[in-house]
C-alpha atoms as a PDB file:
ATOM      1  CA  UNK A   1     -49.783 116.421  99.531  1.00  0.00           C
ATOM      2  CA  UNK A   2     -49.952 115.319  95.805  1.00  0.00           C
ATOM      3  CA  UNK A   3     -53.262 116.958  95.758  1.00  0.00           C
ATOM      4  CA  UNK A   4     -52.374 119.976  97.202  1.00  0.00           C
ATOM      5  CA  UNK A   5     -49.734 120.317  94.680  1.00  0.00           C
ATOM      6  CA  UNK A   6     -52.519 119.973  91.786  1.00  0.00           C
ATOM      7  CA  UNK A   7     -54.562 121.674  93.221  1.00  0.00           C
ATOM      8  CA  UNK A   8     -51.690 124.909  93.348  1.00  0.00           C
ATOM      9  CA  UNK A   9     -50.840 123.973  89.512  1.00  0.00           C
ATOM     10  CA  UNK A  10     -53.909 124.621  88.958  1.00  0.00           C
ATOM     11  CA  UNK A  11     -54.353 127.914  90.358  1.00  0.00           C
ATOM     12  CA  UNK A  12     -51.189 129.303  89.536  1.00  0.00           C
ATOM     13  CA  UNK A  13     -51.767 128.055  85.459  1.00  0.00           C
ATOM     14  CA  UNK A  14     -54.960 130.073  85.840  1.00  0.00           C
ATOM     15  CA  UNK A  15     -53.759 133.173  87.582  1.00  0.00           C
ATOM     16  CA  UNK A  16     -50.917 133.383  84.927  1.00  0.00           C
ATOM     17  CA  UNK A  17     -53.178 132.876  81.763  1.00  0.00           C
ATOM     18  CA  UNK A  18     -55.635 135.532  83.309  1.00  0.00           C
ATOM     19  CA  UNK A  19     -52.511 137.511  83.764  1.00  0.00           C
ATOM     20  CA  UNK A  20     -51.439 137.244  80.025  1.00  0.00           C
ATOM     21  CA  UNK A  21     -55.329 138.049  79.101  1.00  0.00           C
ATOM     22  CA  UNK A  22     -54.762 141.164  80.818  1.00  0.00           C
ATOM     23  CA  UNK A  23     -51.505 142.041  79.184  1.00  0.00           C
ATOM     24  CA  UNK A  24     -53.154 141.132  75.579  1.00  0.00           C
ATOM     25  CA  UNK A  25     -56.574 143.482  76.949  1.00  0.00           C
ATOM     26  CA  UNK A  26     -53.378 146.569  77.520  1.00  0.00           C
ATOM     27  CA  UNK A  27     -52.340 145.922  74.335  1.00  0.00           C
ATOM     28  CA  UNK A  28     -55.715 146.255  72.413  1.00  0.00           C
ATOM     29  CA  UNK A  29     -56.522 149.854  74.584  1.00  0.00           C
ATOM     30  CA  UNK A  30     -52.903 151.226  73.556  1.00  0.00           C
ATOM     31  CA  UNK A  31     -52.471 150.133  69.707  1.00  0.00           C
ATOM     32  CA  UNK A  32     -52.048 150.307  66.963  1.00  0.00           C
ATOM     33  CA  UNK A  33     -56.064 149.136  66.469  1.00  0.00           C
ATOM     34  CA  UNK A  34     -57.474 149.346  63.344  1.00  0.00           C
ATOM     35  CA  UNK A  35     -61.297 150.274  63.675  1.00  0.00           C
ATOM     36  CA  UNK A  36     -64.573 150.491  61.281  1.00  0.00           C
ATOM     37  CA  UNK A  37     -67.647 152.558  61.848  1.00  0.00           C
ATOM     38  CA  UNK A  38     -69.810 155.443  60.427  1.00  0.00           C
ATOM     39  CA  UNK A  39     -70.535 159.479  60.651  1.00  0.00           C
ATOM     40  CA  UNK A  40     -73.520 160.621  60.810  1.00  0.00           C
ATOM     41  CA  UNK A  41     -73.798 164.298  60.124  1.00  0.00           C
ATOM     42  CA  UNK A  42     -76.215 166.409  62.329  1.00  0.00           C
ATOM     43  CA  UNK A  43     -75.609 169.939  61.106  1.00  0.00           C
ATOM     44  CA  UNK A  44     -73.668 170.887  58.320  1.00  0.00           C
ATOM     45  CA  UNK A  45     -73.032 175.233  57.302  1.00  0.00           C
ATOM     46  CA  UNK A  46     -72.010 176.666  54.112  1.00  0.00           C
ATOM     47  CA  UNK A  47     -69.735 179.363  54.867  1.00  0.00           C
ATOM     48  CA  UNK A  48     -68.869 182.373  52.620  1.00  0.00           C
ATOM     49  CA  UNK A  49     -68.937 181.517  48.812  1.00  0.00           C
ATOM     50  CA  UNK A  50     -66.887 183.374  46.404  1.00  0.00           C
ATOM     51  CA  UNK A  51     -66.237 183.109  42.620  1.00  0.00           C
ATOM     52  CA  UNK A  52     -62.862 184.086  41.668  1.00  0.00           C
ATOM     53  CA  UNK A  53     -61.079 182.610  37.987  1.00  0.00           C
ATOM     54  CA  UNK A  54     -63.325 180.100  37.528  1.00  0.00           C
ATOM     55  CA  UNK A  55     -63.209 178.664  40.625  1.00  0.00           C
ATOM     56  CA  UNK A  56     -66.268 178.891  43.225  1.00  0.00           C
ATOM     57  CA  UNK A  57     -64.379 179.060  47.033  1.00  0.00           C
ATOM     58  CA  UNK A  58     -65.812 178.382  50.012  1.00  0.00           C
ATOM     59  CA  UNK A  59     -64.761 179.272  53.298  1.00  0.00           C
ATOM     60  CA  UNK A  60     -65.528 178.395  56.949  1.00  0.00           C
ATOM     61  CA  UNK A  61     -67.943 175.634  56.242  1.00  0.00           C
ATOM     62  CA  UNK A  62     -68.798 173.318  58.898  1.00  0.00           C
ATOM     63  CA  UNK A  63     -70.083 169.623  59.541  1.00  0.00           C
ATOM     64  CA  UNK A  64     -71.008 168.390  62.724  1.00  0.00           C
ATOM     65  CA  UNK A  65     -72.210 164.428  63.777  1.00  0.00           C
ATOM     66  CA  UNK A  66     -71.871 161.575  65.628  1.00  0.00           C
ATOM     67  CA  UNK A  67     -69.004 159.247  64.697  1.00  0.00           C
ATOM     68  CA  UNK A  68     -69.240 155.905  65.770  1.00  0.00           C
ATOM     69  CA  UNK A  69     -66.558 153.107  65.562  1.00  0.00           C
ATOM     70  CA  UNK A  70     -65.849 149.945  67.095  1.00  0.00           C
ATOM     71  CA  UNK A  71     -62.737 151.652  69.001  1.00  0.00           C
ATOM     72  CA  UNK A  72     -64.460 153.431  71.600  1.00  0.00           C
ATOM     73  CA  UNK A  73     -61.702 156.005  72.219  1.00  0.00           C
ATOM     74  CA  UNK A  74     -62.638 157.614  68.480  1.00  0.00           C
ATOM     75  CA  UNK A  75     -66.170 157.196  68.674  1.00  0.00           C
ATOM     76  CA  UNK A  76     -68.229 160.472  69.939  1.00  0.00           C
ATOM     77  CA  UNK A  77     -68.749 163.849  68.629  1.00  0.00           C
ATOM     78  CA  UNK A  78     -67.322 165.426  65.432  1.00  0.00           C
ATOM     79  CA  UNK A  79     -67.053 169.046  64.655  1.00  0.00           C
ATOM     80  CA  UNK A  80     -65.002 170.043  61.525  1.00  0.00           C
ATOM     81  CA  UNK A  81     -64.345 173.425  59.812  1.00  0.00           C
ATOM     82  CA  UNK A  82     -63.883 173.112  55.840  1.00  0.00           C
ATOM     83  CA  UNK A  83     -62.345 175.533  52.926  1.00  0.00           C
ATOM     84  CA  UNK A  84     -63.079 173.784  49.667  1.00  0.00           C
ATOM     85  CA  UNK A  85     -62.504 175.135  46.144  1.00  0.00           C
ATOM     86  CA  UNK A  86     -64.913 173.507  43.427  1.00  0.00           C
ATOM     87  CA  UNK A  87     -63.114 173.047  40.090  1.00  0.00           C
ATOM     88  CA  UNK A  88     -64.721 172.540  36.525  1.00  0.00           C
ATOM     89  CA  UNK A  89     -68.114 172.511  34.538  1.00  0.00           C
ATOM     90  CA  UNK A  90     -71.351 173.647  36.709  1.00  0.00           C
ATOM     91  CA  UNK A  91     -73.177 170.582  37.485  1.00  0.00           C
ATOM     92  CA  UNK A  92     -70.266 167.906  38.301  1.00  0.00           C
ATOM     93  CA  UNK A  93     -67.189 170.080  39.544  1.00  0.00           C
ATOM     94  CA  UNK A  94     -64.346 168.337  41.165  1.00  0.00           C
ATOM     95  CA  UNK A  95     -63.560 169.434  45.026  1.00  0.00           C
ATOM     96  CA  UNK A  96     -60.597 170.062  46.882  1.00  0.00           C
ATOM     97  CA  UNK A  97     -60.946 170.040  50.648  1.00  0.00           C
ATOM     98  CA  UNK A  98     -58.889 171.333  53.345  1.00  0.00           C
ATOM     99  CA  UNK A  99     -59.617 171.673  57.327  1.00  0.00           C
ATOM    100  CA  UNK A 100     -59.223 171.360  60.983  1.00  0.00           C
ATOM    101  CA  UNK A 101     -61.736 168.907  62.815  1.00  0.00           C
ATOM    102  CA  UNK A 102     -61.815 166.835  65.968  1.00  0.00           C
ATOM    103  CA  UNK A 103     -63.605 164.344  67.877  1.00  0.00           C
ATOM    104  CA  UNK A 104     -64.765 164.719  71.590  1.00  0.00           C
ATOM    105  CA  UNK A 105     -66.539 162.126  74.322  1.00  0.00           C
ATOM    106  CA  UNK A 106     -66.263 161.154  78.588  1.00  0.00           C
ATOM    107  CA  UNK A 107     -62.897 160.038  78.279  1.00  0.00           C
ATOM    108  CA  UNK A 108     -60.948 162.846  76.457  1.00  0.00           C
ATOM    109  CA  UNK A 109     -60.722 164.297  72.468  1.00  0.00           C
ATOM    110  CA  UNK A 110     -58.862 164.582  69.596  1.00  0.00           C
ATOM    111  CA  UNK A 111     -57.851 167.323  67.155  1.00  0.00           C
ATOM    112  CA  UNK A 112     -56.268 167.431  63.828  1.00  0.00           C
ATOM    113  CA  UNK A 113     -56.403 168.464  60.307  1.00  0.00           C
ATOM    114  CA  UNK A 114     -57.815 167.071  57.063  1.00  0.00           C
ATOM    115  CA  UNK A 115     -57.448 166.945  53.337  1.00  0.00           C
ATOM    116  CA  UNK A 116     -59.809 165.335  50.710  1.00  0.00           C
ATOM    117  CA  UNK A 117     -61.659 164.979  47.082  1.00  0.00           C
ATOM    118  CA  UNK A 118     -64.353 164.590  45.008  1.00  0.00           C
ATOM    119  CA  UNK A 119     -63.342 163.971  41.323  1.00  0.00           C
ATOM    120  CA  UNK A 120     -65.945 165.489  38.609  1.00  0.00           C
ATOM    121  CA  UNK A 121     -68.672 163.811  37.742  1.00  0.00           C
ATOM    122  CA  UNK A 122     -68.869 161.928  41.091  1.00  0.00           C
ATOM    123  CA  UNK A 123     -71.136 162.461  44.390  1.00  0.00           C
ATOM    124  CA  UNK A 124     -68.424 159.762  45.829  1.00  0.00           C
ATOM    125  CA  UNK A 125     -66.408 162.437  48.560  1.00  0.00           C
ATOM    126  CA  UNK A 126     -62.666 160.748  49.982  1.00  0.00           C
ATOM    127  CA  UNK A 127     -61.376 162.876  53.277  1.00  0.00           C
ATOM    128  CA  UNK A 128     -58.335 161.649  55.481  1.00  0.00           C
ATOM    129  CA  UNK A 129     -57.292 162.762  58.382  1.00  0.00           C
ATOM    130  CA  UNK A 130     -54.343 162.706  61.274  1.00  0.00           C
ATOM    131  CA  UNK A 131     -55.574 163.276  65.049  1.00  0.00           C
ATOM    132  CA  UNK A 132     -53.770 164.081  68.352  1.00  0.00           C
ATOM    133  CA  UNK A 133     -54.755 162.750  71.062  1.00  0.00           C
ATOM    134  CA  UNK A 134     -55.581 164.977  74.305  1.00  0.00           C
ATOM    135  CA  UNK A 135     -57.013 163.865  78.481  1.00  0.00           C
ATOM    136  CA  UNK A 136     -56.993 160.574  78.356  1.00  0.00           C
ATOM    137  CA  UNK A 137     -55.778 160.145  74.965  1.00  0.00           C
ATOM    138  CA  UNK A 138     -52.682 162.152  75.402  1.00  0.00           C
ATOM    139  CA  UNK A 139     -49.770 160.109  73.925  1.00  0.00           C
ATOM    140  CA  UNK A 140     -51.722 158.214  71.024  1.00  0.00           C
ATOM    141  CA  UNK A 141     -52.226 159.422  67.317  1.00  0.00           C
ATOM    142  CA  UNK A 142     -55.080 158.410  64.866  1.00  0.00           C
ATOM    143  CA  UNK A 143     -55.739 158.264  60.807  1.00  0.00           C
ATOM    144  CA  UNK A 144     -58.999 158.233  60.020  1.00  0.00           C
ATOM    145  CA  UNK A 145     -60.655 157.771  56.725  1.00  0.00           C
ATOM    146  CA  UNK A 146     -64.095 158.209  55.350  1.00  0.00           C
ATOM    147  CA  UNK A 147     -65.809 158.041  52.467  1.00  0.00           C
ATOM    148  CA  UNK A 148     -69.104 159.974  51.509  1.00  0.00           C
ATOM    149  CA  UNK A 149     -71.933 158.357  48.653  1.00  0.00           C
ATOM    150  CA  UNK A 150     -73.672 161.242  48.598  1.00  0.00           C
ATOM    151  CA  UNK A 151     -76.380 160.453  50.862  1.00  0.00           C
ATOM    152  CA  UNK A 152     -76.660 158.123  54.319  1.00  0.00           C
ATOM    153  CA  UNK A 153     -73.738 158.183  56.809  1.00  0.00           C
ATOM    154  CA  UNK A 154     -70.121 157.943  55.490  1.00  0.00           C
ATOM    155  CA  UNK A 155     -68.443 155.127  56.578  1.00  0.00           C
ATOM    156  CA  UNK A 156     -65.094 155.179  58.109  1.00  0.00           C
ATOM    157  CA  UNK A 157     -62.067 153.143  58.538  1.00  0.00           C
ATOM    158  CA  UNK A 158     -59.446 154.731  61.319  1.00  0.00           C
ATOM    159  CA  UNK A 159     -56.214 153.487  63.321  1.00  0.00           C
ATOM    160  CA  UNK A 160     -55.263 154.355  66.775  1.00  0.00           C
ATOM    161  CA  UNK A 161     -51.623 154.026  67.411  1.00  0.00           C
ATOM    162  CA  UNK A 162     -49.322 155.243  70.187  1.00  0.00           C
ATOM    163  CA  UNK A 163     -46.851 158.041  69.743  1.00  0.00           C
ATOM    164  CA  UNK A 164     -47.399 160.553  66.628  1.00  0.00           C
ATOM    165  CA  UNK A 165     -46.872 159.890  63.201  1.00  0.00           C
ATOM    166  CA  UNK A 166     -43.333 159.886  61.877  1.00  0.00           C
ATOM    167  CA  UNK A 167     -41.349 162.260  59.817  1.00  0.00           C
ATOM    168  CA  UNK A 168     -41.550 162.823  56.544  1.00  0.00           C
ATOM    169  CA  UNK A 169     -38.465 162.474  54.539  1.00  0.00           C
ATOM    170  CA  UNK A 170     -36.254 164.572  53.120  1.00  0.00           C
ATOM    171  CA  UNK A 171     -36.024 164.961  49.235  1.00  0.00           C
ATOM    172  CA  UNK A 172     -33.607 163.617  47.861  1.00  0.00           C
ATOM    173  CA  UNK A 173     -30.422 165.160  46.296  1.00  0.00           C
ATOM    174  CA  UNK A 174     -30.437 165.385  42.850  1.00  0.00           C
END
């Protein structure tokens, strides 16, 4: 009988920590999970180019790629529309980006919007973004962050988290 008893410790110690490994595995595939990776453009479009004040605008540019981080659920394929102003002297202008983008793959996709920078003088490009989940994604949020050198893929740094992001506060009185 004493064995028997051991022997049902055992198994029941073993059942439960597989059990908590299971809760801890929920955890990870719901967030918040912070997650590294790269983008690696495939097809990028300049769309229409005016110069108004100073200022050259463009409009409806696109960038397409592959984006792939260590959280699966953000890793697949990227399509992004841009409007970007270029400000200052021909040759090293700041930018000022603005735009909608997403991310699709087998298990659902994500859409959001964008802002981001490049200061004069630098080929170093900053863009973050907030996405909503949708399919299986539905109920989770994302930030995602990447940074272009100029040339190679642009690595990124994101966050899935569940819910969506909070409010912003209201200014205060004066």
């Amino acid at each position: 009988m004493r064995r028997l008893r051991m022997s049902l410790a055992g198994t029941v110690m073993v059942a439960l920590l597989g059990g908590l490994g299971a809760v801890v595995v929920a955890q990870a595939e719901t967030g918040p999970l912070h997650a590294t990776g790269t983008l690696h453009r495939t097809q990028t479009t300049t769309g229409e180019v005016s110069f108004v004040d100073g200022v050259f605008r463009y409009r409806g540019s696109s960038l397409a790629g592959t984006l792939d981080v260590s959280d699966p659920r953000l890793s697949g394929d990227l399509w992004s529309i841009w409007n970007y102003d270029e400000l200052g002297p021909a040759g090293s202008p700041g930018t000022v980006a603005a735009g909608t983008f997403g991310v699709e793959n087998e298990e659902g996709s994500w859409t959001g919007t964008f802002s981001g920078v490049q200061y004069p003088g630098s080929t170093e490009t900053l863009v973050q973004g907030w996405l909503t989940g949708l399919d299986a994604f539905d109920g989770l949020s994302a930030y995602l962050a990447y940074v272009h050198h100029g040339t190679g893929p642009m690595s990124v740094e994101s966050m899935v988290f569940p819910g969506v992001l909070p409010p912003f506060p209201e200014r205060p009185a004066e």
